[in-house]
N, C-alpha and C. Protein backbone atom coordinates (compact mmCIF):
# COMPACT_ATOMS: atom_id res chain seq x y z
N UNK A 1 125.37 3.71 -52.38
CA UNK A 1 125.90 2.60 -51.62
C UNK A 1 125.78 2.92 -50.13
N UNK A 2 125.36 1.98 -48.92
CA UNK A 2 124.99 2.18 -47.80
C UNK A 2 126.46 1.93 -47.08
N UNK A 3 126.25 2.72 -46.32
CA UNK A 3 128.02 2.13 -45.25
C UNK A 3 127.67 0.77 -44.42
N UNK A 4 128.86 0.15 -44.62
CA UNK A 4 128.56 -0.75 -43.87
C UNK A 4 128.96 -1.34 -42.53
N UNK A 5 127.61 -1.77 -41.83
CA UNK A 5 127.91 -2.12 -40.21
C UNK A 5 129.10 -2.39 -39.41
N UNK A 6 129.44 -1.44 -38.64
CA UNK A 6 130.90 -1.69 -37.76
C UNK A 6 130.72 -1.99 -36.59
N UNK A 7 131.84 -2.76 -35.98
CA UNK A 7 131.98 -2.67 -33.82
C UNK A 7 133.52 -2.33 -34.24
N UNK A 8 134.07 -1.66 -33.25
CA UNK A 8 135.26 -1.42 -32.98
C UNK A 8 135.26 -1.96 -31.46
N UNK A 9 136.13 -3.21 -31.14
CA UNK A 9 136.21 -3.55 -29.58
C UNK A 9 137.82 -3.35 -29.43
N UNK A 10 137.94 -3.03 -27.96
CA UNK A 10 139.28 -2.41 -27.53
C UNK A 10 139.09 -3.92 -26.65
N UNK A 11 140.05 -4.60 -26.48
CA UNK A 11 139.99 -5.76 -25.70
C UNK A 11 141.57 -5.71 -24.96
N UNK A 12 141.42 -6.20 -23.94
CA UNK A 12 143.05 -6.25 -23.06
C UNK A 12 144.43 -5.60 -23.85
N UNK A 13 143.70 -4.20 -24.70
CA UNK A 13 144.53 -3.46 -24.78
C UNK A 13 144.80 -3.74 -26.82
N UNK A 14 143.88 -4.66 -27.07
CA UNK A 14 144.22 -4.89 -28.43
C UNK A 14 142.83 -4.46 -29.61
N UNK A 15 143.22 -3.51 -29.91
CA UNK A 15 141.95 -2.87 -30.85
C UNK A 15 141.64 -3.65 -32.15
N UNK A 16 140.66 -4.00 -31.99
CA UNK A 16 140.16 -4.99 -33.51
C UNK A 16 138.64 -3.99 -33.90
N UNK A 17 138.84 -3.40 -35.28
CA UNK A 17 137.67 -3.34 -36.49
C UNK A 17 137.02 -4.34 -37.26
N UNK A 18 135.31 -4.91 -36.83
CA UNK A 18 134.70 -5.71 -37.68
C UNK A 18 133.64 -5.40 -38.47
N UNK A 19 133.55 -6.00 -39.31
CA UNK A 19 132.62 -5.24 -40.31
C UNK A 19 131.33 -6.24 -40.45
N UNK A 20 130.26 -6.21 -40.59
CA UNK A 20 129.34 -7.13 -40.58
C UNK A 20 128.81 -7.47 -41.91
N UNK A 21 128.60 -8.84 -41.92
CA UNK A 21 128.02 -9.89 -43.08
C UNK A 21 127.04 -9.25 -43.33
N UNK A 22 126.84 -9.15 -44.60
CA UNK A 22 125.09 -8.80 -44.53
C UNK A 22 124.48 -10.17 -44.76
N UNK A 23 124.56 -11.42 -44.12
CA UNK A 23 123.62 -12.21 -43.86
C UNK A 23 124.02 -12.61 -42.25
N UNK A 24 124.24 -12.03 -41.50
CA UNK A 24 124.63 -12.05 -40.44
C UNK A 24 123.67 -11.23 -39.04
N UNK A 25 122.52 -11.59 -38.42
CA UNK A 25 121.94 -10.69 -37.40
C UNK A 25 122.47 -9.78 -36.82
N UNK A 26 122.24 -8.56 -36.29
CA UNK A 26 123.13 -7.57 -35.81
C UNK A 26 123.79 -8.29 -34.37
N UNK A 27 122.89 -9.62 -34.12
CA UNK A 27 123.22 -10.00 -32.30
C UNK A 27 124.43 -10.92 -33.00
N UNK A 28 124.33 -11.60 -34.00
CA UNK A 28 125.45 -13.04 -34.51
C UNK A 28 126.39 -11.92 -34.62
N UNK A 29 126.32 -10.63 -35.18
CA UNK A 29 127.52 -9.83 -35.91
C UNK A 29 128.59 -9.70 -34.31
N UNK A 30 127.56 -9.09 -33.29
CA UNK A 30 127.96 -8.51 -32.04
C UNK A 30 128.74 -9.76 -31.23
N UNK A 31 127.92 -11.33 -31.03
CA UNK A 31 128.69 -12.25 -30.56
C UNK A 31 130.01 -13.20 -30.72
N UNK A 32 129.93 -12.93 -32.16
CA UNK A 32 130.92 -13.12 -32.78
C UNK A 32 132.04 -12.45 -32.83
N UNK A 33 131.76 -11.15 -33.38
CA UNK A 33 132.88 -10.37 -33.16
C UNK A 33 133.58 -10.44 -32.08
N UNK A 34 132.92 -10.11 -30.41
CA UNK A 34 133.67 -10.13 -29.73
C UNK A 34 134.48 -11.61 -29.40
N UNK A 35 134.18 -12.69 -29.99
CA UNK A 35 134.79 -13.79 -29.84
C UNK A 35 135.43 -14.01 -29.99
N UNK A 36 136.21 -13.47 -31.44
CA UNK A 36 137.08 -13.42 -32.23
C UNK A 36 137.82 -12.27 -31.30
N UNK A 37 137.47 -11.31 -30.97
CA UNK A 37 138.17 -10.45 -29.88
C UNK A 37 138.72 -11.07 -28.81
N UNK A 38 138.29 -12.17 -27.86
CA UNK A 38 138.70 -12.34 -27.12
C UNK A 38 139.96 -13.80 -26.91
N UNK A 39 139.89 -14.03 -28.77
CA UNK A 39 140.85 -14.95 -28.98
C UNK A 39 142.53 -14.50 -29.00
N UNK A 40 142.64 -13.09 -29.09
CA UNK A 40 143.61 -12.14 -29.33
C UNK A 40 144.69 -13.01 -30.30
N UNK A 41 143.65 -12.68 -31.22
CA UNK A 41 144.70 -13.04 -33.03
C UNK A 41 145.82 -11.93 -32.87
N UNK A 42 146.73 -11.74 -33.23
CA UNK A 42 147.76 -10.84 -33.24
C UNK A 42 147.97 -10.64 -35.08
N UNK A 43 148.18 -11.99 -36.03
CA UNK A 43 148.39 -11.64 -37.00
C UNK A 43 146.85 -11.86 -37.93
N UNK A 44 147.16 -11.51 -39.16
CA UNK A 44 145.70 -11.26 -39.91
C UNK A 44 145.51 -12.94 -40.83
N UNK A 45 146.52 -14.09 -40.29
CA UNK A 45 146.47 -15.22 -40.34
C UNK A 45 145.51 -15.97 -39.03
N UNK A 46 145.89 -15.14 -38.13
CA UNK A 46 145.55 -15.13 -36.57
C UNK A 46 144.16 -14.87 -36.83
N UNK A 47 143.54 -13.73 -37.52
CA UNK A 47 142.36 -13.25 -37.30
C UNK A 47 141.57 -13.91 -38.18
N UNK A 48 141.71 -14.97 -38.97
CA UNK A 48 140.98 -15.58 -40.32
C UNK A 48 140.82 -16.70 -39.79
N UNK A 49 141.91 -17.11 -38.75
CA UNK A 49 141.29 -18.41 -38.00
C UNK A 49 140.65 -18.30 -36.97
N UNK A 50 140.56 -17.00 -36.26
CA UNK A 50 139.95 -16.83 -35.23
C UNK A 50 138.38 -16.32 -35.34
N UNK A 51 138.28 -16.39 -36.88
CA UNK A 51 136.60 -15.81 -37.34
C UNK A 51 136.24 -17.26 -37.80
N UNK A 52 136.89 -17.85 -38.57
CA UNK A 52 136.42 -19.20 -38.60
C UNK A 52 135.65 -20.23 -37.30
N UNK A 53 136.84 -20.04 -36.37
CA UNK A 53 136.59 -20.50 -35.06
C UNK A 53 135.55 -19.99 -34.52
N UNK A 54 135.22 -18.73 -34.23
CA UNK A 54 134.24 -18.29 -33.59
C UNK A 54 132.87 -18.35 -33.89
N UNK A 55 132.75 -18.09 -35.47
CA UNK A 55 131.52 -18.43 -36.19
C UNK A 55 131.01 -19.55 -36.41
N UNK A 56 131.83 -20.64 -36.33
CA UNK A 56 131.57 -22.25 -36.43
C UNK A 56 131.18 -22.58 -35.24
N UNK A 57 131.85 -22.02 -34.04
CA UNK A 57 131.27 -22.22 -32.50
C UNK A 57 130.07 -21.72 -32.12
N UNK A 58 129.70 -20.12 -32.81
CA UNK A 58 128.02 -19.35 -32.71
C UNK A 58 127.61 -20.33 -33.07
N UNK A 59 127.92 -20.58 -34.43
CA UNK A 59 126.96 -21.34 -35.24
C UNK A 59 126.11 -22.70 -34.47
N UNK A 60 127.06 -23.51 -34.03
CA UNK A 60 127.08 -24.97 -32.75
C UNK A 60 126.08 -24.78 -32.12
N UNK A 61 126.31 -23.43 -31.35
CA UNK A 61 125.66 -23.37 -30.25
C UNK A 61 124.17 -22.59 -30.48
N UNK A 62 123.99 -21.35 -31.34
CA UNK A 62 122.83 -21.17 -31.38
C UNK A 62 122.10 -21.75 -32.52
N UNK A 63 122.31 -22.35 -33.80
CA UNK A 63 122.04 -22.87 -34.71
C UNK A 63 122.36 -24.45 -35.10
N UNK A 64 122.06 -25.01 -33.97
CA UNK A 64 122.53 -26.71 -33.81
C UNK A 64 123.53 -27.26 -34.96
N UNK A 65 123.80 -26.60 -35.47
CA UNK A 65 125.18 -26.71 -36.48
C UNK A 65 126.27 -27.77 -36.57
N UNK A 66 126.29 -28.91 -37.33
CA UNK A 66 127.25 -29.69 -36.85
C UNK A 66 128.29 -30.19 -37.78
N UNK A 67 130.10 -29.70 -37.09
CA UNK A 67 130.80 -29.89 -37.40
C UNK A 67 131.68 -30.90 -37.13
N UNK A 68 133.00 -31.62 -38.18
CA UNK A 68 133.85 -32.87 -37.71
C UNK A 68 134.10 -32.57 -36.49
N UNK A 69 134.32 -34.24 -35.43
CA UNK A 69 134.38 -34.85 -34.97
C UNK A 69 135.99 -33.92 -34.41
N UNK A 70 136.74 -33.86 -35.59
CA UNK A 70 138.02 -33.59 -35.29
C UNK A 70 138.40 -32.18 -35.23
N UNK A 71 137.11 -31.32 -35.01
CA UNK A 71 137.23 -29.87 -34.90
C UNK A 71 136.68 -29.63 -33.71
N UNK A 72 136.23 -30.50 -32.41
CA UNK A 72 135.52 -30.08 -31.72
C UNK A 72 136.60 -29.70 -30.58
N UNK A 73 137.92 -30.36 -30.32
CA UNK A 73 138.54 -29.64 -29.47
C UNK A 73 138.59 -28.16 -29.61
N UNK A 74 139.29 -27.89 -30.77
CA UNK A 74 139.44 -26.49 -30.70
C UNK A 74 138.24 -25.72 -30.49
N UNK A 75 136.96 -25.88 -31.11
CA UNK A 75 135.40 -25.66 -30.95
C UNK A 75 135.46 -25.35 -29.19
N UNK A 76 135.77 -26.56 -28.95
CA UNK A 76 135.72 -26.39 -26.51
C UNK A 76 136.47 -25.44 -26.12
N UNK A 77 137.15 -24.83 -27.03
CA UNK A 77 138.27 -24.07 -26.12
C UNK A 77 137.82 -22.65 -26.06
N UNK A 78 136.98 -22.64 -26.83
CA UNK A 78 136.09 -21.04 -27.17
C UNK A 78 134.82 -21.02 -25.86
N UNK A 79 134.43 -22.33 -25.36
CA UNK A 79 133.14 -21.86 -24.23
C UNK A 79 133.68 -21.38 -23.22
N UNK A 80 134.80 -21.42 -22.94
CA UNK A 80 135.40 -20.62 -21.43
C UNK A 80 135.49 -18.83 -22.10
N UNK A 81 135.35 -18.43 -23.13
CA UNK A 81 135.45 -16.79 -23.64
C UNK A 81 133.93 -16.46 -23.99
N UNK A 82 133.38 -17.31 -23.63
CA UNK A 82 131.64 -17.05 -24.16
C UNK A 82 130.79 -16.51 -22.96
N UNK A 83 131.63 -16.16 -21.91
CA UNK A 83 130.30 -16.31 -20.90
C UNK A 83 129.31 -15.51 -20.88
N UNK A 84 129.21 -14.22 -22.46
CA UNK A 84 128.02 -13.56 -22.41
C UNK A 84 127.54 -14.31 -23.41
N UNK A 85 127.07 -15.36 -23.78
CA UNK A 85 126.13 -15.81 -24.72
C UNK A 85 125.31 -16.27 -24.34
């Protein structure tokens, strides 16, 4: 069995471990992750919506991806934490 792909990001003091999809590019694994990093989930309810969020927003933006109508606020609130994409 192969180990599988990690980032460990230390963000404004809050350490998050992610583990990567294996259908996931090493760059989607890396942009994502930190997205979800810079949402600062606190609980692991926190962090399931904050991978949802982030991956549905990669997804938008580099994979023309299109989600309800009624998800796009929260979707906007993630381009102000993107500015390395």
């Amino acid at each position: 069995m192969s180990e599988q792909e990690q980032i460990e990001i230390n963000y404004l003091g809050h350490v998050y471990t992610f583990y990567k999809k294996e259908y996931h590019t090493a760059e989607d694994f890396y942009h994502i992750s930190w997205l979800i990093a810079k949402q600062l989930p606190k609980t692991e309810e926190e962090v399931k919506k904050a991978t949802q969020l982030a991956t549905m927003w990669y997804n938008q933006k580099k994979y023309n991806c299109r989600y309800a109508e009624s998800l796009q606020p929260s979707l906007s609130k993630l381009d102000s934490l993107s500015v390395d994409f």
